[in-house]
Protein backbone atom coordinates (compact mmCIF):
# COMPACT_ATOMS: atom_id res chain seq x y z
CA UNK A 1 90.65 16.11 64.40
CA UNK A 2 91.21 19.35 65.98
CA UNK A 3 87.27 20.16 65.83
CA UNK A 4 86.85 16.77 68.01
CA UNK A 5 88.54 17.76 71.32
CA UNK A 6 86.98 21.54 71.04
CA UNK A 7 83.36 20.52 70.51
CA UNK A 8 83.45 17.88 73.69
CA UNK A 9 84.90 21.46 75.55
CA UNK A 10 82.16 23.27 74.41
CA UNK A 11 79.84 20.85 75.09
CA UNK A 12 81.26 20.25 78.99
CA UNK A 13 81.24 23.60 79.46
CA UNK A 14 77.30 24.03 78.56
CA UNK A 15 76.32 21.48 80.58
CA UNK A 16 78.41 22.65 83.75
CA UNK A 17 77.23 26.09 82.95
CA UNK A 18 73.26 25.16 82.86
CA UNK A 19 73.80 22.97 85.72
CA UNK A 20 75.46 25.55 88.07
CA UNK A 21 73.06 28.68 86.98
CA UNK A 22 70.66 27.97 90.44
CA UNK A 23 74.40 27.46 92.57
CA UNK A 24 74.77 31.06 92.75
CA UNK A 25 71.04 32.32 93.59
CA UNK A 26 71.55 29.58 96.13
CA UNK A 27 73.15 32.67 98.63
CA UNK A 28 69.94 34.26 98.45
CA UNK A 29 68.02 31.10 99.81
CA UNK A 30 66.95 30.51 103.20
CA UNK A 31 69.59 28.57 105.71
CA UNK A 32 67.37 25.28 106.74
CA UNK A 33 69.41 25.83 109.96
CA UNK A 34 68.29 29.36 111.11
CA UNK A 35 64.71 31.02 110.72
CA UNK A 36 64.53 33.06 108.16
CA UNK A 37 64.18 36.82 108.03
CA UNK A 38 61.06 38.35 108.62
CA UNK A 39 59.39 41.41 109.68
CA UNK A 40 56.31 40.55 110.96
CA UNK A 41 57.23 40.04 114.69
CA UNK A 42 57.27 36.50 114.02
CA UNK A 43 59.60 36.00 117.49
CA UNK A 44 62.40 34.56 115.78
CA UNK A 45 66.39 34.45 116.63
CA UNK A 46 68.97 32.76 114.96
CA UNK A 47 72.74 33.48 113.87
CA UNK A 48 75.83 31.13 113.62
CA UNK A 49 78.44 31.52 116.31
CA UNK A 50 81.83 30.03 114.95
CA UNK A 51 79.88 28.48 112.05
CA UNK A 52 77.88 26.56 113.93
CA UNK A 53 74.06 27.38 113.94
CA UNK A 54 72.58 29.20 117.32
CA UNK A 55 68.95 29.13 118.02
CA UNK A 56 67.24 29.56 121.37
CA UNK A 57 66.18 25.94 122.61
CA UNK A 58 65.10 24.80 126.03
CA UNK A 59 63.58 25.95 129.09
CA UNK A 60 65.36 25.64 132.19
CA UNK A 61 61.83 27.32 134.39
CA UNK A 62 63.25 30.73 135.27
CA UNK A 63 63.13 32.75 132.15
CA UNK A 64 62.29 32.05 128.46
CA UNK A 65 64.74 31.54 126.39
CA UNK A 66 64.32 34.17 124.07
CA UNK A 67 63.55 37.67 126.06
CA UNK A 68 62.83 40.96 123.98
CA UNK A 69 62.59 44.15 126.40
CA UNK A 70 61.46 47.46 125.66
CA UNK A 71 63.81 49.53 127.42
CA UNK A 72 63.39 53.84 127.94
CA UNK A 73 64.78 55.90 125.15
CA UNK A 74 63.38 53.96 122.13
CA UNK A 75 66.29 50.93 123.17
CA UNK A 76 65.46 47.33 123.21
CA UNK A 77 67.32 44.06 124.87
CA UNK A 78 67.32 40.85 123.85
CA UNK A 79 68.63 38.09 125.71
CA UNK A 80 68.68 34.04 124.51
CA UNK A 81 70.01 30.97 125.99
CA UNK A 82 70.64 27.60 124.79
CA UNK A 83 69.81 23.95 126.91
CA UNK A 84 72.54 21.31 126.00
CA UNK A 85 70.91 17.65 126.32
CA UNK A 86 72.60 17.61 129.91
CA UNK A 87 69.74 20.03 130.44
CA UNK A 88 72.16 22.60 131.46
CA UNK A 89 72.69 26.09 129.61
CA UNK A 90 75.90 26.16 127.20
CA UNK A 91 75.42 28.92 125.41
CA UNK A 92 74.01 32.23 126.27
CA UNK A 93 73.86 35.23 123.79
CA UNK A 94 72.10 38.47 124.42
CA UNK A 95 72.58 42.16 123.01
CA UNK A 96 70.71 45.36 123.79
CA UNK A 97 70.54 49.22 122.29
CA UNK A 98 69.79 52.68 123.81
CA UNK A 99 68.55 55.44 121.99
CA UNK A 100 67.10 53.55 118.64
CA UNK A 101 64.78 55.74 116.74
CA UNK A 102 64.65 54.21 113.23
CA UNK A 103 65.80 51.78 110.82
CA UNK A 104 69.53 52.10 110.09
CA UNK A 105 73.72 50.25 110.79
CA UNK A 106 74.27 50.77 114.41
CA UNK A 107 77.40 50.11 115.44
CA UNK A 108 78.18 47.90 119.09
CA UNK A 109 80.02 50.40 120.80
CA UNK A 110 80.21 51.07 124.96
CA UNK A 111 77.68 54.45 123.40
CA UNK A 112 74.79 52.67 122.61
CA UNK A 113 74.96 48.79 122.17
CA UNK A 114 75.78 46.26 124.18
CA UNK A 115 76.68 42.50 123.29
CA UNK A 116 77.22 39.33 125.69
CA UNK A 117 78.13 35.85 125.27
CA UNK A 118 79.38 32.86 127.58
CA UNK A 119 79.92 29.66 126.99
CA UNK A 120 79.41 27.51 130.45
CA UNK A 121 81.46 24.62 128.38
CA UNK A 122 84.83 26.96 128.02
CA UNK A 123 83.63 29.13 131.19
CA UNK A 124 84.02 31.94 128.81
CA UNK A 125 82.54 35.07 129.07
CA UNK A 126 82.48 38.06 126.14
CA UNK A 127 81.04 41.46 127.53
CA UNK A 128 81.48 44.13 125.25
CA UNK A 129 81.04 46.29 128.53
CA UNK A 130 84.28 44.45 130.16
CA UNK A 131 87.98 46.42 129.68
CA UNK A 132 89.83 43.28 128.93
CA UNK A 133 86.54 42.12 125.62
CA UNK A 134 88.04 43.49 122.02
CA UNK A 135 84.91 43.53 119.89
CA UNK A 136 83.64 44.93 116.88
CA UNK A 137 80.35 44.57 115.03
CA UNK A 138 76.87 45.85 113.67
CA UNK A 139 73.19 45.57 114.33
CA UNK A 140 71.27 46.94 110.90
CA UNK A 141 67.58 47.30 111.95
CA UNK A 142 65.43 46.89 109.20
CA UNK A 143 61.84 47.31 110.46
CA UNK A 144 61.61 49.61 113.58
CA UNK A 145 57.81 50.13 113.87
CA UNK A 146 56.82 51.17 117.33
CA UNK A 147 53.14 51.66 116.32
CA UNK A 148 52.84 47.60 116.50
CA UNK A 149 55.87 46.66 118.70
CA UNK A 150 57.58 44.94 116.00
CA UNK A 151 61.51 45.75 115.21
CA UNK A 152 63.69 43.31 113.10
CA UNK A 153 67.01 43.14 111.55
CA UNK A 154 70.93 41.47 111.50
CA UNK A 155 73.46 41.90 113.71
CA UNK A 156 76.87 39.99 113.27
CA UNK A 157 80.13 40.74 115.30
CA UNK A 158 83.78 39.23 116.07
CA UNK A 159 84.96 39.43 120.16
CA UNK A 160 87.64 38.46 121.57
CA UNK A 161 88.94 37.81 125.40
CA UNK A 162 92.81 36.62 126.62
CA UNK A 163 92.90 33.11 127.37
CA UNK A 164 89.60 32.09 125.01
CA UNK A 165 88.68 31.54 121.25
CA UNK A 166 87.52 34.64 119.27
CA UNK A 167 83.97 34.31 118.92
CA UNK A 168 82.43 35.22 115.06
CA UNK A 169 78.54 36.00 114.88
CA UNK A 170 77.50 35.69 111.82
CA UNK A 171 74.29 36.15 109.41
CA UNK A 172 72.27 36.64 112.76
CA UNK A 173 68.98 37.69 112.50
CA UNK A 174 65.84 38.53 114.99
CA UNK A 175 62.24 39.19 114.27
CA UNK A 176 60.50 40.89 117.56
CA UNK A 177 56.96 41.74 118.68
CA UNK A 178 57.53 43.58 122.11
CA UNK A 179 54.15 43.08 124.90
């Protein structure tokens, strides 16, 4: 009687445990919802902002919306936009850095980086250049090959403004060819 209730344990257990084995590679997978990472200058952008996936979409006839730079020093810019189905920007997300000579954790800092966001729907604007912006956050470059043009790599940061929501950037991720 007491063998009876252990086996049926054992026996749940195995089944949850071989059924679960691919939940935790899972992490390591791909996010349908942003491209993934490359570093092949494959022109790609994509983070989540609040948990909610970002991706440059649209064209509003001015600029692209997705604009690597090549800027003096080794730097780089990138700036992004987003068209809501109103046809009108919403969401606009850009970042540049000074003085980049290899692959490495850079940290956003008035020194070297530089990180903007506004959102035209809260008429909220995050400049990490702007006294009254608290930020913090990291750009790791993980391919910075200025033979071909190409640099890739994350970023992710937190800012904060009086008066808005804090704004979290996470799992971004860019993949750049530079003309």
């Amino acid at each position: 009687m007491f063998y009876k209730p252990i086996s049926k344990l054992l026996v749940l257990l195995l089944c949850l445990s071989l059924s679960t084995c691919n939940w935790f590679s899972k992490k390591d997978e791909p996010r349908p919802d942003l491209p993934p990472e490359t570093q092949t200058g494959a022109r790609t952008f994509g983070c989540y902002i609040n948990g909610v996936p970002y991706r440059p979409l649209g064209f509003v006839g001015l600029t692209s919306n997705f604009s690597p730079v090549l800027v003096p020093n080794g730097g780089f810019r990138i700036g992004t936009y987003r068209i809501n189905p109103s046809r009108s920007i919403d969401l606009g997300l850009s970042f540049g850095f000074a003085n980049l000579s290899s692959i490495g954790i850079y940290e956003i800092n008035s020194e070297n980086g530089i990180l903007r966001f506004h959102d035209l729907n809260t008429n909220c604007s995050y400049f990490t250049s702007r006294e009254n912006c608290s930020y913090e956050g990291t750009i790791t470059i993980t391919k910075y090959d200025m033979v071909n043009f190409i640099v890739s790599g994350r970023f992710e940061a937190t800012l904060f403004v009086p008066d808005c929501d804090t704004i979290r950037i996470t799992e971004g991720r860019f993949d750049v060819k530079f003309n």
